[in-house]
Protein backbone atom coordinates (compact mmCIF):
# COMPACT_ATOMS: atom_id res chain seq x y z
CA UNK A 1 3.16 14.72 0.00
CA UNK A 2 4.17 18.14 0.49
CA UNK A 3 7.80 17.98 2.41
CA UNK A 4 7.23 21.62 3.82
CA UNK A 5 3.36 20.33 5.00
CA UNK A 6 5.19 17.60 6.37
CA UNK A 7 8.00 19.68 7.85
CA UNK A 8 4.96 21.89 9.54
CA UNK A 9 3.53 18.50 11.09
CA UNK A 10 7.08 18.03 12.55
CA UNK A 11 6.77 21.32 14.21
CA UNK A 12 3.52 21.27 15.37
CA UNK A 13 4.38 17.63 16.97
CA UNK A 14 7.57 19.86 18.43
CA UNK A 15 5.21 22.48 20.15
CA UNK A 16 2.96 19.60 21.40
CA UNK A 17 6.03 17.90 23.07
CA UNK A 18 7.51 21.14 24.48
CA UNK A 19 4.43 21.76 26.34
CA UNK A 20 3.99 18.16 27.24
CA UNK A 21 7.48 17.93 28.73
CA UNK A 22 7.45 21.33 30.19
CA UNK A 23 3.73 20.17 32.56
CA UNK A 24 5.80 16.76 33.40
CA UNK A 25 8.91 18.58 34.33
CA UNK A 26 6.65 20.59 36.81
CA UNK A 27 4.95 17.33 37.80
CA UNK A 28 7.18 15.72 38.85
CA UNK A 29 8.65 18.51 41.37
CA UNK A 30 5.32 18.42 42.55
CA UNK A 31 4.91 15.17 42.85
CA UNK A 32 8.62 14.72 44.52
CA UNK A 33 7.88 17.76 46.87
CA UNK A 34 4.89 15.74 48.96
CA UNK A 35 7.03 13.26 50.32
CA UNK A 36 10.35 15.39 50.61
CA UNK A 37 8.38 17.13 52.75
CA UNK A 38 6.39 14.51 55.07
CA UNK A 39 2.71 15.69 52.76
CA UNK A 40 2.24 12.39 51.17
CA UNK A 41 -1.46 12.95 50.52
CA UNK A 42 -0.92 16.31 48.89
CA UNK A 43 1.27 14.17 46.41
CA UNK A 44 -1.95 12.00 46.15
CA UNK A 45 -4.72 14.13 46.16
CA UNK A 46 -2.44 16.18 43.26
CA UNK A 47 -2.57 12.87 41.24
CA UNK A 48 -5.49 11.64 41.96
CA UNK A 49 -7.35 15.03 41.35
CA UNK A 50 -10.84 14.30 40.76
CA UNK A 51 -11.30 12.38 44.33
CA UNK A 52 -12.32 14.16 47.28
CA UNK A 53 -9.36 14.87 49.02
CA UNK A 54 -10.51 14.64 52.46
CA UNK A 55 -11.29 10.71 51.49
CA UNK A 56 -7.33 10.88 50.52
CA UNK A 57 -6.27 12.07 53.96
CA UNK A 58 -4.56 9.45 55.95
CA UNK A 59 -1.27 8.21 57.75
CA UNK A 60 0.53 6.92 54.78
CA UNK A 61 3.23 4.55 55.24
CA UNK A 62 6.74 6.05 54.29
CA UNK A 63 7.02 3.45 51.38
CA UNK A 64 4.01 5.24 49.71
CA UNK A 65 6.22 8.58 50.05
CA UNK A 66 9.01 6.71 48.46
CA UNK A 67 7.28 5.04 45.66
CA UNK A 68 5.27 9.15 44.71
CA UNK A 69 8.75 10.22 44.86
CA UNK A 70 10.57 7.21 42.40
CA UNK A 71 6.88 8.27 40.34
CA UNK A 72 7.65 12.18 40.43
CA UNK A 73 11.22 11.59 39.50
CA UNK A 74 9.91 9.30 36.70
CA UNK A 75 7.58 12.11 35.48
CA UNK A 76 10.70 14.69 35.92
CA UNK A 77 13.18 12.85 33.82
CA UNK A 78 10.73 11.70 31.07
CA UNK A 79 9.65 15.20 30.81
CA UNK A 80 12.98 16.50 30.14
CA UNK A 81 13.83 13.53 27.76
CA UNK A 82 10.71 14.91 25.41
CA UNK A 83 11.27 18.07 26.04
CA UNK A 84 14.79 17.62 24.97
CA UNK A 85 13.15 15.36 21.49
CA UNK A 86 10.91 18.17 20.60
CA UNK A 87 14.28 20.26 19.52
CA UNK A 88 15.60 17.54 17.76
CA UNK A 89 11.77 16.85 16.46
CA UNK A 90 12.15 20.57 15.17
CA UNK A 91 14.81 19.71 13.38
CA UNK A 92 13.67 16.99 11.59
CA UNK A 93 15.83 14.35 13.84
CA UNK A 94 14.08 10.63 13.38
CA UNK A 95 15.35 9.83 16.33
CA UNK A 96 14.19 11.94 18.37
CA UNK A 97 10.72 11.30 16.92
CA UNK A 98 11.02 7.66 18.17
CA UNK A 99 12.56 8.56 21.60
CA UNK A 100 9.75 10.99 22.03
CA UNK A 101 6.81 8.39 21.37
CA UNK A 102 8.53 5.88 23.20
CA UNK A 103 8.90 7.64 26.49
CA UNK A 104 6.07 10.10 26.63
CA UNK A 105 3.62 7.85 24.63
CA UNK A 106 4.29 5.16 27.04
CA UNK A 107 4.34 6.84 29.98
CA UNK A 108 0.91 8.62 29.18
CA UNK A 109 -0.55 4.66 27.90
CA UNK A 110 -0.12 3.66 31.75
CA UNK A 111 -1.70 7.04 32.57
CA UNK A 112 -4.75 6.33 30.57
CA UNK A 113 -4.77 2.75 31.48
CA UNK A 114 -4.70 3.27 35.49
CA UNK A 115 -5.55 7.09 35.82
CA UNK A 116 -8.24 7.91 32.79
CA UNK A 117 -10.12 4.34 32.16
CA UNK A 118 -9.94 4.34 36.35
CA UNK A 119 -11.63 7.41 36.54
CA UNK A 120 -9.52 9.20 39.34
CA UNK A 121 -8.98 12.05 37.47
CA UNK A 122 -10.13 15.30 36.07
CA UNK A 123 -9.80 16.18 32.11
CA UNK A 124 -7.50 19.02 32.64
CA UNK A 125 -4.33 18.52 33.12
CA UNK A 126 -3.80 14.98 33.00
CA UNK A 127 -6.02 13.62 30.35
CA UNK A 128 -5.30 16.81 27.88
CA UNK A 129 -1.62 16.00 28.41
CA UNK A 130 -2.85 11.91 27.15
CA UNK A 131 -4.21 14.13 24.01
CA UNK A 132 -1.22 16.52 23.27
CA UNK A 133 1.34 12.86 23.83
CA UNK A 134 -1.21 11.11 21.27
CA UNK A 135 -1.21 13.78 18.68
CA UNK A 136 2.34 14.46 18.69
CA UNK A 137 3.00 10.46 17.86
CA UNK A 138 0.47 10.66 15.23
CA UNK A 139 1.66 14.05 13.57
CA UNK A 140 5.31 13.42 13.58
CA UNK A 141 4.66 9.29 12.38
CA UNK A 142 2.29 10.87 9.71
CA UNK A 143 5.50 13.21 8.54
CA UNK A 144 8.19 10.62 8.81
CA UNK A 145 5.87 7.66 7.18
CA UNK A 146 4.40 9.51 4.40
CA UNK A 147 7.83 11.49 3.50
CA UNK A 148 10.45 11.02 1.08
CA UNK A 149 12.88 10.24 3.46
CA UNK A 150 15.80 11.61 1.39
CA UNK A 151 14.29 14.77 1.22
CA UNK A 152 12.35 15.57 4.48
CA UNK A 153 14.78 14.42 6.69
CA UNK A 154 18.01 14.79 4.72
CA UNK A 155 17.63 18.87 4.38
CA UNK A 156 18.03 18.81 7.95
CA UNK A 157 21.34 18.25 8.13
């Protein structure tokens, strides 16, 4: 194939993870600011956006708090690991391809698996963000898989 097609796929995949990392980043200070500041169920109802909130609204223990807020951090951190990838992605790095699907692809499978299939919550942001993760693997594995190695990835450096 084409090595500048496949360069393009690289960046597109790049773009896909910037904004996918950029919407975790934020989150997961959303997520982290419920508990920090004793409004567990806004943490919830912000997760769990296509419930009625007012079913949401109760006296949560303070482990709940502390598990959104280990879950926000998660979402922070992983979100700045892919956002980090998608400049490395831009660059042709094959590493950072494979860090990239590894943490956001896996953290958007248990998404899907809990959030999506269990139908607690809306399209937008959540299950778009499942898309952008998905298509970024599949671009980026499409560019390394079907390249010449030695040429695609070599001209980087």
């Amino acid at each position: 194939m084409n090595s500048r097609f496949l360069a393009n796929l690289l960046k597109i995949s790049a773009v896909l993870w910037i904004i996918w990392g950029l919407v975790h980043i934020l989150a997961g200070i959303l997520v982290m600011k419920g508990p920090l500041s004793g409004d567990i169920t806004a943490s919830i109802a912000g997760i769990a956006d296509a419930m009625d909130p007012i079913s949401l609204k109760m006296d949560y223990p303070n482990a709940v708090g502390a598990i959104l807020g280990q879950h926000g951090f998660n979402l922070f951190w992983i979100g700045i690991v892919t956002l980090i990838c998608a400049f490395y992605i831009w660059q042709k790095n094959k590493n950072a391809i494979f860090l990239a699907a590894l943490t956001g692809g896996l953290a958007d499978l248990g998404y899907f698996l809990f959030l999506d299939l269990g139908g607690y919550v809306n399209f937008i942001p959540g299950t778009l963000m499942t898309i952008f993760s998905a298509s970024a693997i599949i671009l980026s594995f499409w560019a390394y898989f079907k390249s010449d190695k030695l040429v695609l990835f070599e001209e980087a450096r």
